[in-house]
Protein backbone atom coordinates (compact mmCIF):
# COMPACT_ATOMS: atom_id res chain seq x y z
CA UNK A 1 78.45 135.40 -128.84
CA UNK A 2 78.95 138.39 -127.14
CA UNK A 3 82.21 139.60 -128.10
CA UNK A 4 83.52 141.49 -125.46
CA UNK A 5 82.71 138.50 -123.35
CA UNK A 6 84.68 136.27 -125.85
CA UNK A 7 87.92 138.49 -125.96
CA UNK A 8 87.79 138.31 -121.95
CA UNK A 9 87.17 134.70 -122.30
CA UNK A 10 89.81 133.88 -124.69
CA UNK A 11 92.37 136.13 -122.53
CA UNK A 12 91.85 134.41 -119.88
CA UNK A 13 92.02 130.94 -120.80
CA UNK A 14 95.57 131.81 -122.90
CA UNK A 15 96.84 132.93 -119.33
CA UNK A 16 95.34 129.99 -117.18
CA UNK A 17 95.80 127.23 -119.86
CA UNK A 18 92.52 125.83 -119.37
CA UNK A 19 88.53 126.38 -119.59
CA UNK A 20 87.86 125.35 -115.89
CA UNK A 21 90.95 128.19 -114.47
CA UNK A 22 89.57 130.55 -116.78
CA UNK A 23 86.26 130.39 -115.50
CA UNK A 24 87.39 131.39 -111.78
CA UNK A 25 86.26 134.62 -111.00
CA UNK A 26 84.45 135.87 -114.52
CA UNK A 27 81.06 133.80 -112.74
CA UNK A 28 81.23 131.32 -116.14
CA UNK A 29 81.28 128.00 -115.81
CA UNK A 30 84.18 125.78 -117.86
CA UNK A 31 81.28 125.02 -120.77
CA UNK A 32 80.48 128.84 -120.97
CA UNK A 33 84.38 129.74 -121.69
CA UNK A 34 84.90 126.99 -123.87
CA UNK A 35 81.90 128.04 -126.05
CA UNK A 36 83.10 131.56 -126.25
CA UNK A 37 86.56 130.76 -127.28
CA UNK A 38 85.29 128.19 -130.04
CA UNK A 39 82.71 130.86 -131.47
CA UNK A 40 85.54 133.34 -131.38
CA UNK A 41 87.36 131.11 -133.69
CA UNK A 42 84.60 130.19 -135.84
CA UNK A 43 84.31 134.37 -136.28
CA UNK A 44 88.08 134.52 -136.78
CA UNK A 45 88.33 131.59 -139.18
CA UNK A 46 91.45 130.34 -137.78
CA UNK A 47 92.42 128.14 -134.26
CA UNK A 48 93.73 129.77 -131.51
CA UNK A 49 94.51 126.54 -129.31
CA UNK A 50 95.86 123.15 -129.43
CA UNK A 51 94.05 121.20 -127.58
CA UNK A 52 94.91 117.82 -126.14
CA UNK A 53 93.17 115.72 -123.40
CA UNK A 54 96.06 117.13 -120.98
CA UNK A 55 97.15 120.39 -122.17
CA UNK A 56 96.05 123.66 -124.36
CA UNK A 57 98.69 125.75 -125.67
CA UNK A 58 98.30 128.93 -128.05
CA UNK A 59 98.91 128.42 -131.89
CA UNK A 60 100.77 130.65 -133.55
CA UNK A 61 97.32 132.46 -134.59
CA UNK A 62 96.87 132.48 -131.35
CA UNK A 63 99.62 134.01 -129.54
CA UNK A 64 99.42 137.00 -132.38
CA UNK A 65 95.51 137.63 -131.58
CA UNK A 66 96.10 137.83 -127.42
CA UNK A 67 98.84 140.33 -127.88
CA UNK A 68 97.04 142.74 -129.97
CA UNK A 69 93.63 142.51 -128.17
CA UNK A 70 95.71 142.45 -124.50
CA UNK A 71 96.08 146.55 -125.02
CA UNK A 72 92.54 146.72 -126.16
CA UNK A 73 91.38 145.45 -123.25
CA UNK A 74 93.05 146.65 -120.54
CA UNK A 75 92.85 150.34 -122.36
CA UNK A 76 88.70 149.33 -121.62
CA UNK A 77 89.98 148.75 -118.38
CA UNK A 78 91.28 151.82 -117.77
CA UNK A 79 88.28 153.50 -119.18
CA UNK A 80 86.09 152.58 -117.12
CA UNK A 81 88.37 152.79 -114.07
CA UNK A 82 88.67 156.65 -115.35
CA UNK A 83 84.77 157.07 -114.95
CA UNK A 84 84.91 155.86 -111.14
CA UNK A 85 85.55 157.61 -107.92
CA UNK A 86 89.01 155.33 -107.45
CA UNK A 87 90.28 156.79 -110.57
CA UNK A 88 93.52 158.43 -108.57
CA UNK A 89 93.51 155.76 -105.47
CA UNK A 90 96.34 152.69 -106.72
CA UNK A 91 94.10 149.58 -105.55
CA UNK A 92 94.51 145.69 -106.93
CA UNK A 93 96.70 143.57 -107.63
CA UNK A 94 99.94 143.82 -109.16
CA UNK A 95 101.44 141.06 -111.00
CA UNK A 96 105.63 141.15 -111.33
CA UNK A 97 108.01 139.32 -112.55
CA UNK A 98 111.94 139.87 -111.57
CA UNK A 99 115.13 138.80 -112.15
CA UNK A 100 115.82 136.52 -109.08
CA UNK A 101 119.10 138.14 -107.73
CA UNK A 102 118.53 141.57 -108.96
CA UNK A 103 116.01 141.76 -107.21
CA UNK A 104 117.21 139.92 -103.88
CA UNK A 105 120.52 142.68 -103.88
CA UNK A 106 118.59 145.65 -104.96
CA UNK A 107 115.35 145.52 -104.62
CA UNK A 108 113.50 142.90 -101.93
CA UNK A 109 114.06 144.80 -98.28
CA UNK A 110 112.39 147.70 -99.46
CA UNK A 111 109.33 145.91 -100.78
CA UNK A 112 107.37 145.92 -97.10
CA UNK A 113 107.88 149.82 -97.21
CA UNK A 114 106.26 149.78 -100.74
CA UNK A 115 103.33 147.97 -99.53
CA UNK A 116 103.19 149.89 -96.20
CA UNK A 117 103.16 152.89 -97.61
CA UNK A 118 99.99 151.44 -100.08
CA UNK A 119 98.08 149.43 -98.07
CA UNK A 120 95.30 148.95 -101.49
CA UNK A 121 97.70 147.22 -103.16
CA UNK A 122 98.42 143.33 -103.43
CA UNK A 123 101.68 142.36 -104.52
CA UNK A 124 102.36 138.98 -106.81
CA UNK A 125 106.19 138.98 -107.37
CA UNK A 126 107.71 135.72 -109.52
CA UNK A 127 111.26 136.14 -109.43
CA UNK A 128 112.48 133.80 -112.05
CA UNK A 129 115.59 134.61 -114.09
CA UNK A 130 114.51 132.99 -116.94
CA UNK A 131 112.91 135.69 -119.61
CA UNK A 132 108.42 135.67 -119.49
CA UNK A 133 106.45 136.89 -122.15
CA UNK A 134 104.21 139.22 -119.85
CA UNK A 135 101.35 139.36 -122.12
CA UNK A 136 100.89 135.77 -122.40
CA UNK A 137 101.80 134.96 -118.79
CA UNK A 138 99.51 138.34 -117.48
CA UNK A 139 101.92 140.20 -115.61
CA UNK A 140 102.01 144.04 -115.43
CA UNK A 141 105.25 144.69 -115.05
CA UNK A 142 108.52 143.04 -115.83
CA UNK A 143 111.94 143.92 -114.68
CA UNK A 144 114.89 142.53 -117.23
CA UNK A 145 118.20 142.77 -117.56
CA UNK A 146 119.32 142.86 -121.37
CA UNK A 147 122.61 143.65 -123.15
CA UNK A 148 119.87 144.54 -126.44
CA UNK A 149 116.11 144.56 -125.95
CA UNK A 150 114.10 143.05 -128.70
CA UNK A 151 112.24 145.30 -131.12
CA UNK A 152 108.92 144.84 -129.24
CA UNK A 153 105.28 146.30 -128.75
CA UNK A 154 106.23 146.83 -125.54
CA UNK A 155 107.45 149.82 -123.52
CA UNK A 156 110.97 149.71 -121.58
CA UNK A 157 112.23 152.40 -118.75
CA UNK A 158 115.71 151.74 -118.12
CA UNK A 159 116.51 151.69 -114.29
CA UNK A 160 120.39 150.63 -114.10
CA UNK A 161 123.22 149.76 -115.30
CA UNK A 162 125.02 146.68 -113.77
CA UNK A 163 128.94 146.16 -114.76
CA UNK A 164 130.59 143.13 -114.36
CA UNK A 165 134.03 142.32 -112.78
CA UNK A 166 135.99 139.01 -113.01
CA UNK A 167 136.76 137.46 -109.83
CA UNK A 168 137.93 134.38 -108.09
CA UNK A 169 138.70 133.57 -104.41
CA UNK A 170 142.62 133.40 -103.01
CA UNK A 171 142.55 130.13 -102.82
CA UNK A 172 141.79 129.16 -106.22
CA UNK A 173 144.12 131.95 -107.57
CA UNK A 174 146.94 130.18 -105.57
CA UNK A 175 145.89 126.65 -106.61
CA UNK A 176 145.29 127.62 -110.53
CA UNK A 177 147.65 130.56 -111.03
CA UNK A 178 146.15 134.35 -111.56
CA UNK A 179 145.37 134.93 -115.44
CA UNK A 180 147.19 138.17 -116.78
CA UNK A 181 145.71 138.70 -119.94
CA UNK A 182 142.14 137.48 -121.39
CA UNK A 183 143.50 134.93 -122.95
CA UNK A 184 144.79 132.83 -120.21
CA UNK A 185 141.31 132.41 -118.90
CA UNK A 186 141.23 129.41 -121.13
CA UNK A 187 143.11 127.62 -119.16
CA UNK A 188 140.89 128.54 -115.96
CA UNK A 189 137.42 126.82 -114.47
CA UNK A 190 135.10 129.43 -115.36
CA UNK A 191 131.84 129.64 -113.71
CA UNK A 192 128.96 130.70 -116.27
CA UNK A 193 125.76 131.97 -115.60
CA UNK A 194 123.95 130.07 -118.37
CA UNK A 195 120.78 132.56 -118.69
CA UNK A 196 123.31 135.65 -120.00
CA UNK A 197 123.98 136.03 -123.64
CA UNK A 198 127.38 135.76 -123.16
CA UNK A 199 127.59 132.69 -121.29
CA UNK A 200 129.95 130.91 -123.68
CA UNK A 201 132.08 133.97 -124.46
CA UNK A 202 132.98 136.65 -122.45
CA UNK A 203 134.09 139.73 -124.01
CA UNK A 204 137.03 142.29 -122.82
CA UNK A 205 137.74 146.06 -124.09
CA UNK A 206 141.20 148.04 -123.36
CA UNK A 207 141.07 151.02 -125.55
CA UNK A 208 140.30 150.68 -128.87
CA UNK A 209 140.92 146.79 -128.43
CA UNK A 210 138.38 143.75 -128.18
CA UNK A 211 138.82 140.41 -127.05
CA UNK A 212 136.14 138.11 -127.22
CA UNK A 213 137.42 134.84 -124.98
CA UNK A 214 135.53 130.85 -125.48
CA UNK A 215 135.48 129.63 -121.70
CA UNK A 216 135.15 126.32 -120.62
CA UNK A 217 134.01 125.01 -117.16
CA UNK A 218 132.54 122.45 -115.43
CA UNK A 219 129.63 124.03 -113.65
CA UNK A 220 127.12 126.39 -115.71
CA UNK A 221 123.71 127.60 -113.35
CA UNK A 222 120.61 129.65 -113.75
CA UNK A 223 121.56 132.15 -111.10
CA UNK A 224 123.96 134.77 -110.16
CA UNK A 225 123.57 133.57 -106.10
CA UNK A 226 124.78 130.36 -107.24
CA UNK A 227 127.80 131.53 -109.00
CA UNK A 228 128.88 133.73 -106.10
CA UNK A 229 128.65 130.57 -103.83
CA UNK A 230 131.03 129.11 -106.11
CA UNK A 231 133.67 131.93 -106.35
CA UNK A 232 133.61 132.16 -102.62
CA UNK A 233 134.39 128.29 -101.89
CA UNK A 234 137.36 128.62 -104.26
CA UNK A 235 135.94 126.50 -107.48
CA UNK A 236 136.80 128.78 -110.24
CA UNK A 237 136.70 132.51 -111.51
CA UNK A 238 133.58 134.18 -112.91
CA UNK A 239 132.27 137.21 -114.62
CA UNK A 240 129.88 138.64 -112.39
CA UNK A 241 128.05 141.80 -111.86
CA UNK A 242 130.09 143.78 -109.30
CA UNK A 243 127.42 144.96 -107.54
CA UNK A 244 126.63 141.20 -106.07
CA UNK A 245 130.10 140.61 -105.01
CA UNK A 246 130.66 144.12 -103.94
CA UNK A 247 131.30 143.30 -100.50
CA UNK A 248 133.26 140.06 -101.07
CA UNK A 249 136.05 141.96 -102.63
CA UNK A 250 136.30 144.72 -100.35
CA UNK A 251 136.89 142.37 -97.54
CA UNK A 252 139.53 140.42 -99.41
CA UNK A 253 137.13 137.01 -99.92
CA UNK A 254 137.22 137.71 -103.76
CA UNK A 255 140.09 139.24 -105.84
CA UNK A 256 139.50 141.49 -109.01
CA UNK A 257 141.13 140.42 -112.04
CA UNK A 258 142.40 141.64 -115.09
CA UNK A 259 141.63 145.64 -113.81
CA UNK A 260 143.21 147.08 -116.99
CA UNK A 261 140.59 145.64 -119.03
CA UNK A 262 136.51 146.52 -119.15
CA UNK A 263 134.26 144.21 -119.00
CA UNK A 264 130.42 143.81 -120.00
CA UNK A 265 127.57 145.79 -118.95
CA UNK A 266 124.24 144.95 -118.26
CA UNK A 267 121.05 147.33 -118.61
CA UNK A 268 117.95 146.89 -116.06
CA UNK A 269 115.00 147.96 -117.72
CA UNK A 270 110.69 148.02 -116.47
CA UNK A 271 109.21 146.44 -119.21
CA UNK A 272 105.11 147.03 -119.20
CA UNK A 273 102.44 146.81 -122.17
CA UNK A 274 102.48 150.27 -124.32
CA UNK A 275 99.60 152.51 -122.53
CA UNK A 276 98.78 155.93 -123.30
CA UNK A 277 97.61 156.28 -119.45
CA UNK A 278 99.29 154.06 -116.43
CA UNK A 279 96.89 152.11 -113.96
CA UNK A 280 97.77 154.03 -110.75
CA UNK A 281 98.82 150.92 -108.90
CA UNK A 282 101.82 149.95 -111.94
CA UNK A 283 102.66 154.11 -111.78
CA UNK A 284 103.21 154.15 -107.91
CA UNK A 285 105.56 150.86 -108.02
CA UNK A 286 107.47 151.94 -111.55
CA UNK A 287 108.20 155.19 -109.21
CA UNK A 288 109.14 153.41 -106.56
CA UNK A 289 111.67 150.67 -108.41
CA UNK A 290 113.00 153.50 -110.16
CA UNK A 291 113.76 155.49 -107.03
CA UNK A 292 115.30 152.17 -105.10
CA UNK A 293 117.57 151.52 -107.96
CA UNK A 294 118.81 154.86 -108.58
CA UNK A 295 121.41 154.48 -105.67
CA UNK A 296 122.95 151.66 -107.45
């Protein structure tokens, strides 16, 4: 066993979930990855898959090992990328994953001039509001919205700050009666985005005063688009970052509520793998996300 080869072997198959994907582009065959990874275990003393005859996942041994030899190897990376003439030049591919409607507001017209303006770089964008482990899954980049990031490995560059308004259309304020304080919302159809970590209870500050509110609805969803298309054909209210509804209440379509009180705040944060030195193509685009979302 040649151990670099087995590391890159391993890594590979715990972001493809199987021998014969892993062996695309490392000129292996399926046999040649699957011996690697089950000397590398025999070495390690421990399994790093489950295996079925439809499926390999990572063990818990398993997901530990790939993130501490992930850094290792793409430090190597970097190395030798150091020692070449394209040292300086961002080339590749860049693998990122975003926050659907983030990045669909803030983010997604000004891609094209990103890529114009670096014609060496590939793009691979997975917008997906649901939260990826990047080492496992191999991207190199991930932009998340958190009210608390987890005590990680990893490294986070905060790019915004999102507050959130409550809101409902005219027409459902004259059908179901405008709520006045916090605590008549549970009374109200509330519309919940059910990826946020306060889906279930929203939370209201006037002063030194806090008001945490149960809400009750009949539609929950996995996006902030969705909710929006809710609010605006007059289903029910919603807590919703102002910046996606911005222009809904300024033409009158959606009504503020509750204006004395604050509500939540959401932090947007670049999340990448802890690297003393940035690959050039993941410096250029962290420059250019934070630059984009600056204005917001």
């Amino acid at each position: 066993m040649e151990r670099l080869t087995a590391l890159t072997a391993f890594r590979r198959t715990a972001e493809k979930g199987s021998f014969a994907e892993a062996s695309r582009g490392l000129g292996m065959t399926p046999a040649a990855i699957g011996k690697n990874v089950a000397e590398l275990e025999a070495r390690l003393g421990v399994r790093l898959f489950n295996r079925t005859t439809r499926r390999m996942s990572l063990t818990e041994a398993g997901l530990m090992y790939l993130s501490r030899i992930v850094p290792l190897l793409d430090g190597l990376d970097e190395a030798d990328q150091a020692m070449g003439p394209l040292n300086s030049k961002p080339i590749g591919t860049l693998r990122v994953a975003a926050p659907m409607t983030t990045t669909l507001v803030c983010l997604s017209r000004a891609i094209p001039k990103f890529l114009e303006q670096f014609p060496d770089i590939k793009l691979d964008l997975d917008l997906n509001d649901r939260r990826v482990d990047i080492v496992r899954d191999g991207f190199d980049l991930a932009i998340r919205g958190s009210d608390a990031l987890e005590d990680t490995s990893l490294t986070a560059r905060k790019l915004m700050t999102l507050p959130h308004v409550l809101c409902a259309s005219p027409r459902y304020l004259e059908a179901a009666g405008t709520p006045v304080t916090p605590e008549d919302l549970k009374g109200h159809n509330c519309i919940r985005f059910s990826l946020s970590g306060h889906a279930d209870v929203w939370e209201f500050y006037n002063g030194d005063e806090r008001v945490s509110v149960p809400v009750q609805g009949r539609y929950s969803v996995t996006t902030s688009l969705a909710v929006r298309d809710a609010l605006l054909e007059g289903f029910g209210l919603s807590l919703i970052p102002l910046r996606y509804v911005a222009e809904d209440l300024a033409t009158g379509r959606l009504v503020s509520l509750l204006p004395d009180w604050t509500k939540v705040e959401l932090s947007v944060y670049a999340i990448y793998p802890s690297r003393h030195q940035l690959s050039p193509k993941l410096r250029v685009f962290l420059d250019f996300v934070v630059a984009e979302l600056r204005q917001f």
